[in-house]
Every structure is written in structure tokens, then in C-alpha cells.
C-alpha atoms as a PDB file:
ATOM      1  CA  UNK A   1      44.465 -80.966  23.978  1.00  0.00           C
ATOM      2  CA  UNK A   2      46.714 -78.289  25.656  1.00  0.00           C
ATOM      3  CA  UNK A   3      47.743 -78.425  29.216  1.00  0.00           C
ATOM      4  CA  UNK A   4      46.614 -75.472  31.359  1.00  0.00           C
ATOM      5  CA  UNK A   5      48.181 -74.623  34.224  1.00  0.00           C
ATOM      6  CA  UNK A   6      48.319 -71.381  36.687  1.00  0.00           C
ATOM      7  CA  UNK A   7      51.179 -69.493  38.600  1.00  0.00           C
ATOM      8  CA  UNK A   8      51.021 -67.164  40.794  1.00  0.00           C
ATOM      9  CA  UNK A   9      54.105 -64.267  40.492  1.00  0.00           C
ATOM     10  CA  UNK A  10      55.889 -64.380  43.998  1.00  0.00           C
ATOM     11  CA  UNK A  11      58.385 -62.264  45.048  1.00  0.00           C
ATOM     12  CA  UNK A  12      61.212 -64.602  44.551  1.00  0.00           C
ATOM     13  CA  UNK A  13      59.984 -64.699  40.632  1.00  0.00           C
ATOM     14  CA  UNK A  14      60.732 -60.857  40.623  1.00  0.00           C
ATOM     15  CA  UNK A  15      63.676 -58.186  40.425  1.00  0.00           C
ATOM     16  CA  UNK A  16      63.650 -54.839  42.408  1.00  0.00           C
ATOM     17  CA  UNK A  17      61.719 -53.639  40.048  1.00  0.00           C
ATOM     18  CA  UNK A  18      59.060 -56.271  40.669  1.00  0.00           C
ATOM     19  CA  UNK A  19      58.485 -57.620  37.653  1.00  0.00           C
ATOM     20  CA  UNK A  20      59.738 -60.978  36.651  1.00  0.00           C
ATOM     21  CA  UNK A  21      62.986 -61.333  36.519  1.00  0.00           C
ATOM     22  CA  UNK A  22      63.532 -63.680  33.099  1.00  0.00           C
ATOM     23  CA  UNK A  23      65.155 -66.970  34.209  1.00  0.00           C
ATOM     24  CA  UNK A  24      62.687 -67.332  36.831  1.00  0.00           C
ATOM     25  CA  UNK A  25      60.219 -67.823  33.729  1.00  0.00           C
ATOM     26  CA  UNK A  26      62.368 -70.873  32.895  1.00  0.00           C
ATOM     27  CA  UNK A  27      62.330 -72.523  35.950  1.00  0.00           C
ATOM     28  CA  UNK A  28      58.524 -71.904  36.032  1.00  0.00           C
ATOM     29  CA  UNK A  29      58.172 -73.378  32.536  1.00  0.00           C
ATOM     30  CA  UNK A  30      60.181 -76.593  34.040  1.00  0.00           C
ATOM     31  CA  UNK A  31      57.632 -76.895  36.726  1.00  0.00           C
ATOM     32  CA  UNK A  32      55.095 -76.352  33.926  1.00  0.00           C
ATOM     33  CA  UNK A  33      56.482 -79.162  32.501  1.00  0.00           C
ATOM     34  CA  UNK A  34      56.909 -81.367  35.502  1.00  0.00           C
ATOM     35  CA  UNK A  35      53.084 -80.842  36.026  1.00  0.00           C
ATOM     36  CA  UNK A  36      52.299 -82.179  32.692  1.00  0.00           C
ATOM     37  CA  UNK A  37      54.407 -85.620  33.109  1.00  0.00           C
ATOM     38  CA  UNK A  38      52.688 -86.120  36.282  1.00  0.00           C
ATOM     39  CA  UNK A  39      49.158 -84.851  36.092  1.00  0.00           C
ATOM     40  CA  UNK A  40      48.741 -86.128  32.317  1.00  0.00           C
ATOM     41  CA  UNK A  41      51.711 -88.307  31.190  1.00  0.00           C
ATOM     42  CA  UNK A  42      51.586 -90.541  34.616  1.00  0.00           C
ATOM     43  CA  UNK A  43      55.196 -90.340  34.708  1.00  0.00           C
ATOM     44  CA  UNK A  44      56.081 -87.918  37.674  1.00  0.00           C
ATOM     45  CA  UNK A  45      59.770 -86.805  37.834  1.00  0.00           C
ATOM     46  CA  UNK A  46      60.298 -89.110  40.831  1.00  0.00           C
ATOM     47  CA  UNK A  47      59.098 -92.294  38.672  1.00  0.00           C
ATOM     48  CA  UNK A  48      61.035 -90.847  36.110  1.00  0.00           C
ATOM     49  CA  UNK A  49      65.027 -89.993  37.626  1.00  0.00           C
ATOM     50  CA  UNK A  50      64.753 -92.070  40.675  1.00  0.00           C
ATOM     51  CA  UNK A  51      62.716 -95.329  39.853  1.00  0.00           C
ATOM     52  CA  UNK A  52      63.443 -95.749  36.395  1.00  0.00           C
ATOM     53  CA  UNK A  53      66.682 -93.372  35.684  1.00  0.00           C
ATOM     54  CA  UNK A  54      65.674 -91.300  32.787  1.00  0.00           C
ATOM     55  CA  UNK A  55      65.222 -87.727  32.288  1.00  0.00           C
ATOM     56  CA  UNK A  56      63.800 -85.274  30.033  1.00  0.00           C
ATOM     57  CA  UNK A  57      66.008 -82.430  29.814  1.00  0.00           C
ATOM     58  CA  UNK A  58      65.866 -79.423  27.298  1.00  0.00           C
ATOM     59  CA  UNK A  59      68.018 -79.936  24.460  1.00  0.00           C
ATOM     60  CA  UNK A  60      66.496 -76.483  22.752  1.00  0.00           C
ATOM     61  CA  UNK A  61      64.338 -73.446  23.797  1.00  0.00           C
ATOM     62  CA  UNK A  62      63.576 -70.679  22.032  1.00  0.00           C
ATOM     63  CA  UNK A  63      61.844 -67.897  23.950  1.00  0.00           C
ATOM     64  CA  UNK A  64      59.743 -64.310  22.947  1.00  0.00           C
ATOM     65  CA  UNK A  65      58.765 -62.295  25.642  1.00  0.00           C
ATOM     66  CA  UNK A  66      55.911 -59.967  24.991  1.00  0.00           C
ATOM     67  CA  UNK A  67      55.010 -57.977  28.140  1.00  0.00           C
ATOM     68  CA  UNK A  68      56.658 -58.207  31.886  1.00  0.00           C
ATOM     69  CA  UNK A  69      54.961 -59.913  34.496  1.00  0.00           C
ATOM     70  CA  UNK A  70      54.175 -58.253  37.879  1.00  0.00           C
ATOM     71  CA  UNK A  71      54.558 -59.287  41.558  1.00  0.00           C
ATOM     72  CA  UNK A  72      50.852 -60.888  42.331  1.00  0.00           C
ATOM     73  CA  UNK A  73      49.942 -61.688  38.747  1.00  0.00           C
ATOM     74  CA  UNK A  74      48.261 -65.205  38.066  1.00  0.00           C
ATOM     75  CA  UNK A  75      50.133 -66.347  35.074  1.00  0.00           C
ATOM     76  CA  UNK A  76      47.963 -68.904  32.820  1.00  0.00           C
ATOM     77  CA  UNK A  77      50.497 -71.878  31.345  1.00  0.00           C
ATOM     78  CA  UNK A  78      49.149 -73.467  28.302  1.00  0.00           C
ATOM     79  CA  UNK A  79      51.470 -76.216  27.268  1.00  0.00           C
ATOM     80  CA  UNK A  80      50.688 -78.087  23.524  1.00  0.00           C
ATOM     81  CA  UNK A  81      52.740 -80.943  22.524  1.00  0.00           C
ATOM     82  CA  UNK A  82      54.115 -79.781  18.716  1.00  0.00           C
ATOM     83  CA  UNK A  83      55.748 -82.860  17.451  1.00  0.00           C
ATOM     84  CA  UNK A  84      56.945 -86.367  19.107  1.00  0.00           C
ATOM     85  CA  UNK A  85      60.071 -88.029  17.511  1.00  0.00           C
ATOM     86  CA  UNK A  86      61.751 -91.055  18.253  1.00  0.00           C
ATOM     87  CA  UNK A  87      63.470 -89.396  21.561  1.00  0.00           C
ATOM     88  CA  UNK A  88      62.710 -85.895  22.069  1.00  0.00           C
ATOM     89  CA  UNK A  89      59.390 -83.971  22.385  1.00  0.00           C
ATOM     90  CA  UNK A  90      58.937 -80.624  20.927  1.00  0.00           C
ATOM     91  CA  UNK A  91      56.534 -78.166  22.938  1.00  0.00           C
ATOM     92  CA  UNK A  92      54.992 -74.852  23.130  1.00  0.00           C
ATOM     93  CA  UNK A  93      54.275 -72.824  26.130  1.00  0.00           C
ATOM     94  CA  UNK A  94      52.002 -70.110  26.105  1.00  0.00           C
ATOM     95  CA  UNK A  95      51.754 -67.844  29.166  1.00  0.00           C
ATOM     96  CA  UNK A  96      48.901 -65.176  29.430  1.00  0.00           C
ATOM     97  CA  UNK A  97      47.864 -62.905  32.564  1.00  0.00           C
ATOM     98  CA  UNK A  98      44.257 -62.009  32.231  1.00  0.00           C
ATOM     99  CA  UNK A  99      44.358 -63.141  28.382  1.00  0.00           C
ATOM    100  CA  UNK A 100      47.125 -61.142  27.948  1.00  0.00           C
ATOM    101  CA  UNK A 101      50.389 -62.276  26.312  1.00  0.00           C
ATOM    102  CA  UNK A 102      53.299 -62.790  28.463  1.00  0.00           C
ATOM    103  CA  UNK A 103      55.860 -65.089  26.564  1.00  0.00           C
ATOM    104  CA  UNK A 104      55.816 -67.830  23.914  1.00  0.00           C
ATOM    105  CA  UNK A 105      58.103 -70.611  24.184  1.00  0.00           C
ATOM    106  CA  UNK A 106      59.370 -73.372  21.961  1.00  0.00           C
ATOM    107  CA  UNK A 107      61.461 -75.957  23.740  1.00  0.00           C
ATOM    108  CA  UNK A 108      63.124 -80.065  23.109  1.00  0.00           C
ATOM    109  CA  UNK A 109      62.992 -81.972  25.410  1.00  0.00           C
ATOM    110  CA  UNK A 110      65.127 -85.468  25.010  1.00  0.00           C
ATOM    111  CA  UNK A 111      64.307 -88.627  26.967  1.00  0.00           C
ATOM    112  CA  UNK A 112      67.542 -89.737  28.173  1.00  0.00           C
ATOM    113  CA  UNK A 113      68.953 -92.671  30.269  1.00  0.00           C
ATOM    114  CA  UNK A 114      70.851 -90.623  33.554  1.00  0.00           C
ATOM    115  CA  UNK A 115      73.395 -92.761  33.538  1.00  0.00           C
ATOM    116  CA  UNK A 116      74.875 -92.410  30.229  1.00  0.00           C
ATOM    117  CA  UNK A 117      73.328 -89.652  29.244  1.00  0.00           C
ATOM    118  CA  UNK A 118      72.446 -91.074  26.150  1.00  0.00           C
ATOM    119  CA  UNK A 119      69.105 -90.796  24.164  1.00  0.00           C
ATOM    120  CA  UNK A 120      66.402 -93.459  24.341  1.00  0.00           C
ATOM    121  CA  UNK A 121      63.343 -93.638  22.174  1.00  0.00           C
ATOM    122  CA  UNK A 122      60.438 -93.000  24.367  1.00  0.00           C
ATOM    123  CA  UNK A 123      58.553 -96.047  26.129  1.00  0.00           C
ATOM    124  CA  UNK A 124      55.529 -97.079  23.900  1.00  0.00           C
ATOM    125  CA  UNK A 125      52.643 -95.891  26.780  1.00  0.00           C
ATOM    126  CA  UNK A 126      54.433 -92.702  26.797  1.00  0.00           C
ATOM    127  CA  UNK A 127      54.872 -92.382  23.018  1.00  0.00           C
ATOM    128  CA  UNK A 128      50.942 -93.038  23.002  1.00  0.00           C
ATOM    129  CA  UNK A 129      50.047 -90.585  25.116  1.00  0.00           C
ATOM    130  CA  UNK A 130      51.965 -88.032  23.300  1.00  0.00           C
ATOM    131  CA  UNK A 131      50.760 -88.981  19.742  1.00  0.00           C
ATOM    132  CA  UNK A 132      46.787 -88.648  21.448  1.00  0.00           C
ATOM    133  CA  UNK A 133      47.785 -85.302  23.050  1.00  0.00           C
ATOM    134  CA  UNK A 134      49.604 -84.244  19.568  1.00  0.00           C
ATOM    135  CA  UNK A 135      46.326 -84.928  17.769  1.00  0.00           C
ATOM    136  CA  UNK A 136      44.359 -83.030  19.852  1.00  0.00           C
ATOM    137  CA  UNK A 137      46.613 -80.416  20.241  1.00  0.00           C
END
């Protein structure tokens, strides 16, 4: 089942032109993301870098943009969990204003310890919760 999320377009999202300026779509697909560890996974960031010392950064995106986005739009996020491997997570993101498309993106993400920065296959009750969200999805 996908994650659904809104945003509203501020005027820090936008250029003078006031439409969205592009890599403000990435940092709202990263709080996209850090909505769906919390609200679904159970795993907010905090629990994740401070308590436990892991991450989940993007190893690969892969963005289309289909229409701009306008100062005081409400941007619907729908996240759906593509594949799980042994340490990374492949998603899509879906954003739509009013049904219409905005953007598509395809992005890795790799659970990682912080301090080594090396890969770690995902803890079992998170692995579980992917593979349920993958089947619905």
C-alpha cells in the first residue's frame, strides 16, 4: 500500500519565477521519505542516526519532471516501496497537484552503519514491514 503524503509549495520551494525551483523537490522527497520511516516503518530518523547509528541515504535517483509546480500548490506524495534487497530499498515517488502529474521519481536508498559507512542488511522487523508494504504496493 502506497504512502500518501501532502506539501504545500512555500516560497522558499520556489525561484523568482515562482515555480519550484528543482532541488527543493529533492529535499521534499527526503522529508517524504522521513515521513514514511516514522509514520509507517516506526523507525523515525532520530531512532535511526542518533539511537541506533544507521542511516538510509540515497545511493541512486532517477528523476522526470512533467509540469512545474507553483507557489501555493498542495503537492500530493505517493511513495510505493518497488523492491527490498538485502541492504537497500528501491522506491517510487509520485507527486500530483490536483491529479495532475508533477514528477516521478525512482530512488536507493542503502541502510548503512554511520560510523563506517558501510552497508548492513536491514533489521528483520524492518525487512518485514517492507516485504508487507512491497506486496501491497
Amino acid at each position: 500500500m502506497p504512502f500518501i503524503t501532502q506539501r504545500k509549495v512555500r516560497f522558499q520551494h520556489c525561484d523568482p519565477a515562482g515555480i519550484v525551483f528543482y532541488p527543493r523537490y529533492y529535499e521534499m522527497l527526503n522529508s517524504v521519505v522521513e515521513d514514511y520511516f516514522a509514520e509507517s516503518v516506526g523507525h523515525d530518523f532520530n531512532r535511526l542516526h542518533v539511537e541506533t547509528r544507521t542511516g538510509v541515504p540515497t545511493a541512486h535517483i532517477e528523476t522526470d519532471f512533467h509540469a512545474p509546480s507553483r507557489l501555493g500548490e498542495t503537492l500530493t506524495f505517493e511513495l510505493t516501496l518497488r523492491d527490498v534487497g538485502r541492504t537497500s530499498l528501491t522506491l517510487r515517488t509520485e507527486v500530483h497537484c490536483g491529479g495532475d502529474p508533477r514528477l516521478t521519481s525512482d530512488s536507493t536508498l542503502v541502510f548503512v552503519d554511520l560510523g563506517s559507512g558501510r552497508p548492513l542488511p536491514w533489521p528483520e522487523a524492518m525487512r518485514a514491514h517492507f516485504a508487507k508494504d512491497c506486496q501491497q504496493g
